[in-house]
Protein backbone atom coordinates (compact mmCIF):
# COMPACT_ATOMS: atom_id res chain seq x y z
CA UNK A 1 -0.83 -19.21 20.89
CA UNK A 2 2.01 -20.70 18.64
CA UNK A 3 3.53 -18.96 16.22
CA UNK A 4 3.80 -22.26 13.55
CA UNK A 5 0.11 -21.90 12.68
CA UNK A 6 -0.18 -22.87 9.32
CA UNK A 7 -0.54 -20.69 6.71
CA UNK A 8 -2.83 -21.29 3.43
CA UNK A 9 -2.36 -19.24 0.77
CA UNK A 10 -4.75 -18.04 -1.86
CA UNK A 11 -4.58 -16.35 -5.03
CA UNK A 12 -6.73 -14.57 -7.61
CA UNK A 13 -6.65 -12.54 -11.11
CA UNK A 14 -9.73 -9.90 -11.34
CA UNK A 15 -11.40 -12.11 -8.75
CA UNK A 16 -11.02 -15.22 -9.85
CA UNK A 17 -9.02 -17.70 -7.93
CA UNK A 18 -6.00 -18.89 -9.68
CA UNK A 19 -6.29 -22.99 -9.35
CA UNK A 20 -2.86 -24.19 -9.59
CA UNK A 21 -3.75 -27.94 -9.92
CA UNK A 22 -5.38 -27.34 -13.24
CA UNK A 23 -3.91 -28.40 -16.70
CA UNK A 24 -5.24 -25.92 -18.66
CA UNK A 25 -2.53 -23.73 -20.68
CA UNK A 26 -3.05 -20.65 -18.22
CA UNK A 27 -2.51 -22.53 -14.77
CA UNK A 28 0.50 -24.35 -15.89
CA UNK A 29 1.64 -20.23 -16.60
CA UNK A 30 1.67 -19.75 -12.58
CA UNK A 31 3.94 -20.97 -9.71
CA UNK A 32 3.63 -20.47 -6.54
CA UNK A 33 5.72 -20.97 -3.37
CA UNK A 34 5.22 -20.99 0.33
CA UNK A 35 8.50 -21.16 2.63
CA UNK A 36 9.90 -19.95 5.99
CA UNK A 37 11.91 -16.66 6.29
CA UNK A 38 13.97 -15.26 8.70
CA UNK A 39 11.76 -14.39 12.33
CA UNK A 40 9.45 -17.39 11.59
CA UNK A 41 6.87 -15.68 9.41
CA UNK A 42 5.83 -17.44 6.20
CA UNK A 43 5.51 -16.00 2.82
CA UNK A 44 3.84 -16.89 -0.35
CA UNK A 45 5.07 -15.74 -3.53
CA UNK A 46 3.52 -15.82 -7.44
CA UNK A 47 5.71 -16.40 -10.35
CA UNK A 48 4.02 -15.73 -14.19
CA UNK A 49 6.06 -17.69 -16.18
CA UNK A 50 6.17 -15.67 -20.03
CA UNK A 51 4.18 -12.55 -18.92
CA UNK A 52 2.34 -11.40 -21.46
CA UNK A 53 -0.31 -7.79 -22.34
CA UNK A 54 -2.58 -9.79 -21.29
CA UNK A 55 -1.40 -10.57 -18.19
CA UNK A 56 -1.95 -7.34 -16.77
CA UNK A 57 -4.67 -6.80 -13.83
CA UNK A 58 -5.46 -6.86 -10.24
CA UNK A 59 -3.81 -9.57 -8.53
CA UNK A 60 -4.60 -10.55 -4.23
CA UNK A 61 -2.99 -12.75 -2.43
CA UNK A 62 -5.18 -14.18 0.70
CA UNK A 63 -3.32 -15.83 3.37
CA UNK A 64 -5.49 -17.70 5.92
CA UNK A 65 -4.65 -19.47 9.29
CA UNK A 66 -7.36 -20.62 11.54
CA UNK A 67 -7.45 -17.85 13.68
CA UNK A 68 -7.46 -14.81 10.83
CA UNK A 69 -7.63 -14.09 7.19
CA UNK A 70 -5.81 -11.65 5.17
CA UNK A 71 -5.15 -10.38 1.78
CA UNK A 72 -3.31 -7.48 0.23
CA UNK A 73 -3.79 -6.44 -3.72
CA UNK A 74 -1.50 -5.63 -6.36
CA UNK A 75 -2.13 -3.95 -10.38
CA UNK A 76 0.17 -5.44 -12.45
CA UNK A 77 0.99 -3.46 -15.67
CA UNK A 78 2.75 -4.98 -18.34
CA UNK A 79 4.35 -2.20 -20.31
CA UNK A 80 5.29 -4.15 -23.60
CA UNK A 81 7.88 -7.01 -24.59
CA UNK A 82 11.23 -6.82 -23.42
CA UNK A 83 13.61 -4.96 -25.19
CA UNK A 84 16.94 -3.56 -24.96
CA UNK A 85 17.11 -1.08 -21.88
CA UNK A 86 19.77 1.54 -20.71
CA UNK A 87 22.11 1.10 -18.32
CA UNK A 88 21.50 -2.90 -17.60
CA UNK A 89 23.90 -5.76 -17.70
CA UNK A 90 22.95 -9.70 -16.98
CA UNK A 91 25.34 -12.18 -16.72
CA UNK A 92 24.55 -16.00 -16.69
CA UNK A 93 25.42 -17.56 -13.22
CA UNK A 94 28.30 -20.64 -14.00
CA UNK A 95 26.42 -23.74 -13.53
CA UNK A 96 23.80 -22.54 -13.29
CA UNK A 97 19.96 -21.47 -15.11
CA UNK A 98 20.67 -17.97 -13.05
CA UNK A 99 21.22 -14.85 -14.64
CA UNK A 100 22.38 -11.95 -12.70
CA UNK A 101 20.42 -8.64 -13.74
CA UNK A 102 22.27 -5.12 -12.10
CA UNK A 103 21.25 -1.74 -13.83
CA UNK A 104 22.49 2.04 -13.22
CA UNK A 105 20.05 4.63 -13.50
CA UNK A 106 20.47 6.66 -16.43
């Protein structure tokens, strides 16, 4: 059996599959990726661009290859807007659209 089987990736809000492909306001809100990490093994990941209340909810990811399906779920709470917060520091990356986030507890 090889281990480059490939790897479809599925995702869904309260149920409802997120279609990325759409141009509605909320799908252009999502991005998702799909690429090779260390030990061969891929990994899909969801970005929520401007996370809003809203926003919160159950999120699953499916991943499917011919031979199996899985899928592992996730509640998402959004707390409130940003604001400031103790013990954090971000610096912009030179050259960059990176910013570099490192807090303390405290």
């Amino acid at each position: 059996v090889s281990s480059f089987l490939d790897v479809n990736y599925a995702w869904y809000y309260e149920d409802v599959e997120i279609k990325f492909d759409r141009l509605d306001i909320d799908a252009r809100r999502y991005e998702t990726t799909q690429f090779l990490r260390p030990y061969d093994r891929d990994f899909g990941f969801l970005h929520i661009i401007n996370i809003q209340l809203y926003d919160a909810g159950r999120y699953t990811c499916e991943a499917q290859t011919p031979l199996s399906r899985t899928s592992a779920t996730v509640y998402i709470l959004v707390a409130g807007p940003p604001g400031p917060c103790a013990g954090v520091e971000a610096a912009t990356i030179p050259d960059t659209e990176l910013v570099m986030v490192n807090w303390t507890k405290g």
